[in-house]
PDB file of N, CA and C in Angstrom:
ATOM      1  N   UNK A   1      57.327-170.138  28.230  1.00  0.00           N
ATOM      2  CA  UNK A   1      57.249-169.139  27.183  1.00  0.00           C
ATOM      3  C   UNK A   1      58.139-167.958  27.555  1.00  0.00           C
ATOM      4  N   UNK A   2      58.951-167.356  26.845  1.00  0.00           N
ATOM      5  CA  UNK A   2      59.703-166.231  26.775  1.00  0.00           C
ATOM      6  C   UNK A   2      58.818-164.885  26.508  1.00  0.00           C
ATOM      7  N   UNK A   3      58.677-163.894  27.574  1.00  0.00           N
ATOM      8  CA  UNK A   3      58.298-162.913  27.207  1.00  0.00           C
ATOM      9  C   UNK A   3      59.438-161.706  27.463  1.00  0.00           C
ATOM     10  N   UNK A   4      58.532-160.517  27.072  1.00  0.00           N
ATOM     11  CA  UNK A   4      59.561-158.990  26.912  1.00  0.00           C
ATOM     12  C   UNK A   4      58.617-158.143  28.184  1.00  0.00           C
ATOM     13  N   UNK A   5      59.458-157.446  29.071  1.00  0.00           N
ATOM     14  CA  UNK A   5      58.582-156.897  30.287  1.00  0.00           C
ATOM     15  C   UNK A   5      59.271-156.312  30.601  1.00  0.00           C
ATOM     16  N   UNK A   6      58.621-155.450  31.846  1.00  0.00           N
ATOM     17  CA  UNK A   6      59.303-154.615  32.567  1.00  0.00           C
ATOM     18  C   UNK A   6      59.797-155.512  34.052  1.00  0.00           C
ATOM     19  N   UNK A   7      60.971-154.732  33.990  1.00  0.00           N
ATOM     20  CA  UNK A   7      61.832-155.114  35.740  1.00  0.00           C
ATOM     21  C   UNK A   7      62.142-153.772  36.055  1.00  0.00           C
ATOM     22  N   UNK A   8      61.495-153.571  37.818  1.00  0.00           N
ATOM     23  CA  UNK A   8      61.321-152.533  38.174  1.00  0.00           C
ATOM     24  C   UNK A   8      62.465-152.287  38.852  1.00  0.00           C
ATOM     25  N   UNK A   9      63.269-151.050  39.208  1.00  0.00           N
ATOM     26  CA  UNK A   9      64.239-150.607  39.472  1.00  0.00           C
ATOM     27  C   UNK A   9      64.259-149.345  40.321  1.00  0.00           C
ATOM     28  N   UNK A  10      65.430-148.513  40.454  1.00  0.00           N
ATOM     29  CA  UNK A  10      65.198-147.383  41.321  1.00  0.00           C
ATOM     30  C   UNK A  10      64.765-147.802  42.835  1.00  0.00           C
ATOM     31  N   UNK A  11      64.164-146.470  43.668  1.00  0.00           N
ATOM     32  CA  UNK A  11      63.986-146.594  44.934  1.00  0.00           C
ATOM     33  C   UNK A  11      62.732-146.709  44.848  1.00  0.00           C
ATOM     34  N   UNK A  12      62.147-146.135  46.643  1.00  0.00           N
ATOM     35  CA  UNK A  12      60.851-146.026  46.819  1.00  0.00           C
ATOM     36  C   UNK A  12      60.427-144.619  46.168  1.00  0.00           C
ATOM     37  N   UNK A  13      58.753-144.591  45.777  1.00  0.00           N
ATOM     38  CA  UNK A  13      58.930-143.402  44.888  1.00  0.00           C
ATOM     39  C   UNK A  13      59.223-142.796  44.193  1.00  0.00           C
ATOM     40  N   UNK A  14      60.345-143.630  43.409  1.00  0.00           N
ATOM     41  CA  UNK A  14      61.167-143.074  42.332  1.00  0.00           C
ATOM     42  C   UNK A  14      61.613-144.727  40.961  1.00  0.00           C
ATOM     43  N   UNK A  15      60.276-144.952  40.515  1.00  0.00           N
ATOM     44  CA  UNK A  15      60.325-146.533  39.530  1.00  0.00           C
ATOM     45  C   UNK A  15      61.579-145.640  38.784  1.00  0.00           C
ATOM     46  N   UNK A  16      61.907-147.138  37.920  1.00  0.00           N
ATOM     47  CA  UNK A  16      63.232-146.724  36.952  1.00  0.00           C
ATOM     48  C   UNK A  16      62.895-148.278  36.228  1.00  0.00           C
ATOM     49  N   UNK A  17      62.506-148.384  35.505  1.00  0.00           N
ATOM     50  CA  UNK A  17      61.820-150.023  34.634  1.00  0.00           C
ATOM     51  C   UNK A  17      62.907-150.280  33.171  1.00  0.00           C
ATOM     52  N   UNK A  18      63.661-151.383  33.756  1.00  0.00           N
ATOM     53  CA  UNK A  18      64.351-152.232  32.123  1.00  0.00           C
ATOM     54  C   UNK A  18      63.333-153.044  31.716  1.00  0.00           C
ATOM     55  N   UNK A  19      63.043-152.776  30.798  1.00  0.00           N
ATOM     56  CA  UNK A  19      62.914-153.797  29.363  1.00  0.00           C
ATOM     57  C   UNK A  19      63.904-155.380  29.367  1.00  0.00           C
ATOM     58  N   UNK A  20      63.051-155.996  29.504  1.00  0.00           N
ATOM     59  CA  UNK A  20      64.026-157.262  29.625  1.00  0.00           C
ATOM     60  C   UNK A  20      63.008-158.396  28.785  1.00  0.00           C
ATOM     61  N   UNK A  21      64.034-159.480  29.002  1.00  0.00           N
ATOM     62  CA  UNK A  21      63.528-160.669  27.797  1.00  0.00           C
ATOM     63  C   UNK A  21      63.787-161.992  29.291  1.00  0.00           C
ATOM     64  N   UNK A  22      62.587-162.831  29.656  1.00  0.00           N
ATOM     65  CA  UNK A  22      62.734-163.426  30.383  1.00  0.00           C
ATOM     66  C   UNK A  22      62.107-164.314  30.278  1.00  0.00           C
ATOM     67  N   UNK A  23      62.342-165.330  30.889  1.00  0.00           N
ATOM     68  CA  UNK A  23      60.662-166.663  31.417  1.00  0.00           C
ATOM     69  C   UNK A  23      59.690-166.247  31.874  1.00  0.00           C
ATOM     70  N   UNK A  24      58.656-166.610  31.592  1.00  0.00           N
ATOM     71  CA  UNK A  24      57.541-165.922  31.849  1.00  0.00           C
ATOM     72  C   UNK A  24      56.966-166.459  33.260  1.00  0.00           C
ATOM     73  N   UNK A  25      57.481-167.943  33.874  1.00  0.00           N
ATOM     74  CA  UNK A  25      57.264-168.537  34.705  1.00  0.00           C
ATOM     75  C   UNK A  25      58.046-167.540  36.229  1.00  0.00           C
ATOM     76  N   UNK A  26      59.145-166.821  35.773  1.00  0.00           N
ATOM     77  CA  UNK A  26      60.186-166.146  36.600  1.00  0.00           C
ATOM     78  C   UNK A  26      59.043-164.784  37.180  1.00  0.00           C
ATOM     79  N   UNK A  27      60.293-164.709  38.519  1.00  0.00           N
ATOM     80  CA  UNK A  27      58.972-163.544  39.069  1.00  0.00           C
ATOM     81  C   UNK A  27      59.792-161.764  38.663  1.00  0.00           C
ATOM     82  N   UNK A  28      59.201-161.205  38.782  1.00  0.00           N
ATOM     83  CA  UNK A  28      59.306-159.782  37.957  1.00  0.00           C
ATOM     84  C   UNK A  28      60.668-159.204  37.893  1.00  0.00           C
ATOM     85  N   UNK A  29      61.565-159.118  38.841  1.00  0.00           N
ATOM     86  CA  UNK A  29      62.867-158.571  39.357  1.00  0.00           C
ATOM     87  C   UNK A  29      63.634-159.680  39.033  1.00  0.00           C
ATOM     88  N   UNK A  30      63.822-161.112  38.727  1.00  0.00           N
ATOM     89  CA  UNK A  30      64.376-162.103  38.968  1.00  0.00           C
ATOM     90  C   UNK A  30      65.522-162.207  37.720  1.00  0.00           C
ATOM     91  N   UNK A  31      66.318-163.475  37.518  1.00  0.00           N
ATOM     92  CA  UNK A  31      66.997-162.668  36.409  1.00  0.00           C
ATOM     93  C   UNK A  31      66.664-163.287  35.096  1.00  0.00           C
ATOM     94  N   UNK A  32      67.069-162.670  33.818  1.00  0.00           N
ATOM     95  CA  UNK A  32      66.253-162.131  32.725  1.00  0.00           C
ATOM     96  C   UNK A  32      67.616-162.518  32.206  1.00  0.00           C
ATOM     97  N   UNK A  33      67.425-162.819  30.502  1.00  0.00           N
ATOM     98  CA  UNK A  33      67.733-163.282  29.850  1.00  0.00           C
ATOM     99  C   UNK A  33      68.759-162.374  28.833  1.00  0.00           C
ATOM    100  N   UNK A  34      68.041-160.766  28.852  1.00  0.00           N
ATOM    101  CA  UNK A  34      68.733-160.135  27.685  1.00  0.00           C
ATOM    102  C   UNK A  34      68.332-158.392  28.519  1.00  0.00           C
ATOM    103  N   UNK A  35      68.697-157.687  28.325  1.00  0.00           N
ATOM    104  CA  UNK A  35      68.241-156.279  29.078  1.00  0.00           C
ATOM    105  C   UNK A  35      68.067-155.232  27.521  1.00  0.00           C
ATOM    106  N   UNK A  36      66.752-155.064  26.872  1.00  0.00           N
ATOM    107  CA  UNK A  36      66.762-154.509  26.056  1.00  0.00           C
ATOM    108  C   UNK A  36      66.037-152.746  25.593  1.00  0.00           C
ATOM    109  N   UNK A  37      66.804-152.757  27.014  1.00  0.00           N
ATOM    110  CA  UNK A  37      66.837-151.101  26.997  1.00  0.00           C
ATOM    111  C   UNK A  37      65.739-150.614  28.452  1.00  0.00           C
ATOM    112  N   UNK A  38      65.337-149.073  28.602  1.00  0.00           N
ATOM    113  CA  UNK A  38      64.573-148.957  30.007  1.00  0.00           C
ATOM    114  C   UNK A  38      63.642-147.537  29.711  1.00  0.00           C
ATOM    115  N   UNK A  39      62.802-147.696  30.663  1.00  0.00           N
ATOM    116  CA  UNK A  39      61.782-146.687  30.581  1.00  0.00           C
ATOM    117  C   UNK A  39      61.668-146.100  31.958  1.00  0.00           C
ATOM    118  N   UNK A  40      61.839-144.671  31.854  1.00  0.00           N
ATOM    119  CA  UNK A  40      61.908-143.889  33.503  1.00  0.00           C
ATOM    120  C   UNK A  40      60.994-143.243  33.121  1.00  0.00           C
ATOM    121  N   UNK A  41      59.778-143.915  33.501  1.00  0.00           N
ATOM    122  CA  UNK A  41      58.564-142.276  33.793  1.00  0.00           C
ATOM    123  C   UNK A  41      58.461-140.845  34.618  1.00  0.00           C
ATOM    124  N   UNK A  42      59.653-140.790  35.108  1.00  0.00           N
ATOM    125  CA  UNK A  42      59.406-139.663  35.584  1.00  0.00           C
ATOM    126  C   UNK A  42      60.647-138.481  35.451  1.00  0.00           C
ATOM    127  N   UNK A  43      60.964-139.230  33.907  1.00  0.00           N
ATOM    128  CA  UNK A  43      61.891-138.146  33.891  1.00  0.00           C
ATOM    129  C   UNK A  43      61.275-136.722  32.886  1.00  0.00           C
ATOM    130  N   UNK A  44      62.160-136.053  33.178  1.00  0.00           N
ATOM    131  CA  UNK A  44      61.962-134.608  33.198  1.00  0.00           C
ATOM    132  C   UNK A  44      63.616-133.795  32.306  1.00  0.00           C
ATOM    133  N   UNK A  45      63.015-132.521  31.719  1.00  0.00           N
ATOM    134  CA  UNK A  45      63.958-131.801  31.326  1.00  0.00           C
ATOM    135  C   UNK A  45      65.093-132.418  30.033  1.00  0.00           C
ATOM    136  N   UNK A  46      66.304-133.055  30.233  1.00  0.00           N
ATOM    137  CA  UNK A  46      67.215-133.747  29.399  1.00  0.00           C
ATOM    138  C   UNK A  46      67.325-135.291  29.040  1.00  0.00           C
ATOM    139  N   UNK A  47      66.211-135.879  30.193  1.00  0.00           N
ATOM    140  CA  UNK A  47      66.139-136.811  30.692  1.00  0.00           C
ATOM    141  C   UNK A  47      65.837-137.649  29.799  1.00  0.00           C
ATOM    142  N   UNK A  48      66.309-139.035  29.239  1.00  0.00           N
ATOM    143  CA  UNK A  48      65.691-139.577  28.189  1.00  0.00           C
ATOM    144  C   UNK A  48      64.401-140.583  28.895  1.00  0.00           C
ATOM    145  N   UNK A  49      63.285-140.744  28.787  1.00  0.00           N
ATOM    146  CA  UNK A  49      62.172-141.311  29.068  1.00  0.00           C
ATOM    147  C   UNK A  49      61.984-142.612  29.045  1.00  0.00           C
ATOM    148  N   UNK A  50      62.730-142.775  26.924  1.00  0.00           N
ATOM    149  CA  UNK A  50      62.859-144.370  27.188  1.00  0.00           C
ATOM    150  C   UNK A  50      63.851-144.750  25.835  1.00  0.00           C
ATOM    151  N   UNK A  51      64.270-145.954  25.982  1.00  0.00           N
ATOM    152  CA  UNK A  51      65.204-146.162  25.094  1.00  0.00           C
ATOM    153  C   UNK A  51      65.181-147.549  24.995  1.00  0.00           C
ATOM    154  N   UNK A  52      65.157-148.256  23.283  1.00  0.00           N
ATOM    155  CA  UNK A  52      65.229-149.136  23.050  1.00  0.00           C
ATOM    156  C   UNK A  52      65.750-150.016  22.048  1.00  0.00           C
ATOM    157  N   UNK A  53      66.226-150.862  22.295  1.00  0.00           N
ATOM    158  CA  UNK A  53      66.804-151.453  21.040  1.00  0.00           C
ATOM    159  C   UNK A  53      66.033-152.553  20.317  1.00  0.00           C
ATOM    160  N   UNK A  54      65.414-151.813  19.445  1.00  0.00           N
ATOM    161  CA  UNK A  54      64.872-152.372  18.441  1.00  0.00           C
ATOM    162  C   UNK A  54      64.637-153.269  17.595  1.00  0.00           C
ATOM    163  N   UNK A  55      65.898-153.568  17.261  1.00  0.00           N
ATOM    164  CA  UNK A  55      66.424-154.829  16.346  1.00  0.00           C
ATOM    165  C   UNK A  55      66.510-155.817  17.236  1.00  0.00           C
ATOM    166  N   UNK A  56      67.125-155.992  18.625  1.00  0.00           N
ATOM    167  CA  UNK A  56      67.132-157.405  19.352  1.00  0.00           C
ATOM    168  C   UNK A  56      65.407-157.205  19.928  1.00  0.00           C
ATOM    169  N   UNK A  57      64.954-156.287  19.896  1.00  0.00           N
ATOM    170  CA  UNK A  57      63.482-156.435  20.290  1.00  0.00           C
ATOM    171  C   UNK A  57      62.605-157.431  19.251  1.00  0.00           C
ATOM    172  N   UNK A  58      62.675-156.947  17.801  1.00  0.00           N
ATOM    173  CA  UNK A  58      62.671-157.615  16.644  1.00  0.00           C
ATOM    174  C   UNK A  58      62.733-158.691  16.421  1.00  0.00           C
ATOM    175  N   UNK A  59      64.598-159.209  16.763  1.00  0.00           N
ATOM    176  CA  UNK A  59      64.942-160.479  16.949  1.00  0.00           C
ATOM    177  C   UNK A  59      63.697-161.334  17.721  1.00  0.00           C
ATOM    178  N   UNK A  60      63.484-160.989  18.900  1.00  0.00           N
ATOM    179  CA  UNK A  60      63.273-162.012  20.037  1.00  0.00           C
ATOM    180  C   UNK A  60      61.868-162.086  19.822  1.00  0.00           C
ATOM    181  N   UNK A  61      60.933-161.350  18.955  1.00  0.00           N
ATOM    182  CA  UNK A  61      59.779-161.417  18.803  1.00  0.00           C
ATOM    183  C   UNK A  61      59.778-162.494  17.639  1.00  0.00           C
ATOM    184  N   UNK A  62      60.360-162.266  16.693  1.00  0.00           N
ATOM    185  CA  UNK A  62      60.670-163.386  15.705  1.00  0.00           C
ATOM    186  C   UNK A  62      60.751-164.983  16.067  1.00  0.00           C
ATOM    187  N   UNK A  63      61.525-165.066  16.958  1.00  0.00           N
ATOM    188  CA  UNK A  63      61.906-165.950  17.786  1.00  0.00           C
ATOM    189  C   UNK A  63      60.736-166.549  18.651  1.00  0.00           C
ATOM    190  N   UNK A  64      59.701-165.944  18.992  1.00  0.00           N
ATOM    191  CA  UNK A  64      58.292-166.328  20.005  1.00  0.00           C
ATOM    192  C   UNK A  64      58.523-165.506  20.895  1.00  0.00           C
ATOM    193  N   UNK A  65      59.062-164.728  20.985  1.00  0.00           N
ATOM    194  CA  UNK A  65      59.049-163.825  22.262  1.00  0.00           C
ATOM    195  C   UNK A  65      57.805-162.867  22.171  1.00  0.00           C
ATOM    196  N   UNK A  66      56.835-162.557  23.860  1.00  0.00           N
ATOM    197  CA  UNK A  66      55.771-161.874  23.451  1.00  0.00           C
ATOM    198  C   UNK A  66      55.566-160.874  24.350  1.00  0.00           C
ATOM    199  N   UNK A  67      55.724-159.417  24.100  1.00  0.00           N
ATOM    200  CA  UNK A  67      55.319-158.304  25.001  1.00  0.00           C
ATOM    201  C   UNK A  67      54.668-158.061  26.047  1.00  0.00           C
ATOM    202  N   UNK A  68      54.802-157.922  26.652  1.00  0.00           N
ATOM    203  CA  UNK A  68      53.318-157.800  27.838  1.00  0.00           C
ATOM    204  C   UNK A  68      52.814-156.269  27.728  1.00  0.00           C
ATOM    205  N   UNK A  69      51.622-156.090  28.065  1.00  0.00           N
ATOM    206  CA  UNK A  69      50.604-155.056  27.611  1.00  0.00           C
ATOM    207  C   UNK A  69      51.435-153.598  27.766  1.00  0.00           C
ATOM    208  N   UNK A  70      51.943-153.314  28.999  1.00  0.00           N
ATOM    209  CA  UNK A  70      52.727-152.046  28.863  1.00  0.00           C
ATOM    210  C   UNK A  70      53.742-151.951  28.143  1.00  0.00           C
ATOM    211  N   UNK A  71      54.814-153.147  28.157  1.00  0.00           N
ATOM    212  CA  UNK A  71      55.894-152.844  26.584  1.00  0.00           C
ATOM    213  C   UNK A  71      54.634-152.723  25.519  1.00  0.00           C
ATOM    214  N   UNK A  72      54.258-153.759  24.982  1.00  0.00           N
ATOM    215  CA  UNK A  72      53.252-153.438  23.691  1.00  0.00           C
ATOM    216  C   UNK A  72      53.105-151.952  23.358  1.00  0.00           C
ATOM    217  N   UNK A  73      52.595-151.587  24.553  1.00  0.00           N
ATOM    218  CA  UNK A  73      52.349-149.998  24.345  1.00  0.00           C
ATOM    219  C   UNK A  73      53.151-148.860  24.268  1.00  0.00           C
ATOM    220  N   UNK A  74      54.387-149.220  24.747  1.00  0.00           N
ATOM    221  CA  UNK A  74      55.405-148.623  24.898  1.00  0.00           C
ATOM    222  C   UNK A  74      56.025-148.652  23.276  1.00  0.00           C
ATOM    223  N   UNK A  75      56.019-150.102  22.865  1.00  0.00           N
ATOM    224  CA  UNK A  75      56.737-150.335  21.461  1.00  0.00           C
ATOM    225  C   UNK A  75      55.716-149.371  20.322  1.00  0.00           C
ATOM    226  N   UNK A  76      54.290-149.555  20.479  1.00  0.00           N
ATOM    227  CA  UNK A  76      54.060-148.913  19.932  1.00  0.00           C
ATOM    228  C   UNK A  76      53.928-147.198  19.536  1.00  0.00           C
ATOM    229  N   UNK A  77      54.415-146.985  20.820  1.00  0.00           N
ATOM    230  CA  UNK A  77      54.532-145.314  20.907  1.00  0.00           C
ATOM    231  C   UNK A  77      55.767-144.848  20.116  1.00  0.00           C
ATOM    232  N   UNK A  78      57.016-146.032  20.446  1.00  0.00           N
ATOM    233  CA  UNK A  78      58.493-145.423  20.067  1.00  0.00           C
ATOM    234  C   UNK A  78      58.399-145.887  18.579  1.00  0.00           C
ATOM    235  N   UNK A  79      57.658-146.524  17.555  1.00  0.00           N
ATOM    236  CA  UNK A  79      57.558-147.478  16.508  1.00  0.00           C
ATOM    237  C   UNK A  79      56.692-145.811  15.803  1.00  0.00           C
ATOM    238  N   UNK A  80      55.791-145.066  16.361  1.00  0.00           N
ATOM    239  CA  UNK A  80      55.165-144.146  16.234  1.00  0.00           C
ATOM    240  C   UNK A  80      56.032-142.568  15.873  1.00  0.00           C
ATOM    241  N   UNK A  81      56.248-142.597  16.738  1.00  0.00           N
ATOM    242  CA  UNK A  81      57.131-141.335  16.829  1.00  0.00           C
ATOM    243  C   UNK A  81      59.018-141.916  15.689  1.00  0.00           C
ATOM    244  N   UNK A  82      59.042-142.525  15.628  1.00  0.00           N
ATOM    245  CA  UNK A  82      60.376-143.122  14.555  1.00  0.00           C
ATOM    246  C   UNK A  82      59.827-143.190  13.505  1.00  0.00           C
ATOM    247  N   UNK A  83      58.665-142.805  12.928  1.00  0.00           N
ATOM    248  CA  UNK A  83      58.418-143.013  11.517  1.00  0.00           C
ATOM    249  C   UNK A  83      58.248-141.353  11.172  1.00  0.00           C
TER     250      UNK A  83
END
């Protein structure tokens, strides 16, 4: 099954998470299928937080692709604030 998740990035102490489209069988960091945008929790000031592209998000859900609980929540925040 194809899901949509986070791949964790950055250093120690400092996450930096893409949005990616992968096998669900694959392990978290491994490589991924499509990179559809990223979420830095700890940014601050100018910093964009999170960014996503929508329409291939769209696409791939159409397709059987299925969120895992923190995108879900994530999609629904940016799906929130865009209306």
């Amino acid at each position: 099954m194809v899901s949509i998740r986070l791949a964790r990035g950055g250093c120690k102490k400092r996450p930096f998470y893409h949005i990616v489209v992968t096998d669900s069988r694959k392990r978290r960091d491994s490589g991924y299928i499509e990179r559809l945008g990223y979420f830095n929790p700890r940014a601050t000031g100018q910093e964009t937080r999170l960014h996503l592209e929508l329409e291939r998000i769209k696409h791939w859900q159409s397709v059987g692709a299925q969120p895992s609980e923190r995108v879900g929540t994530l999609l629904k925040g940016a799906e929130a604030s865009a209306s």
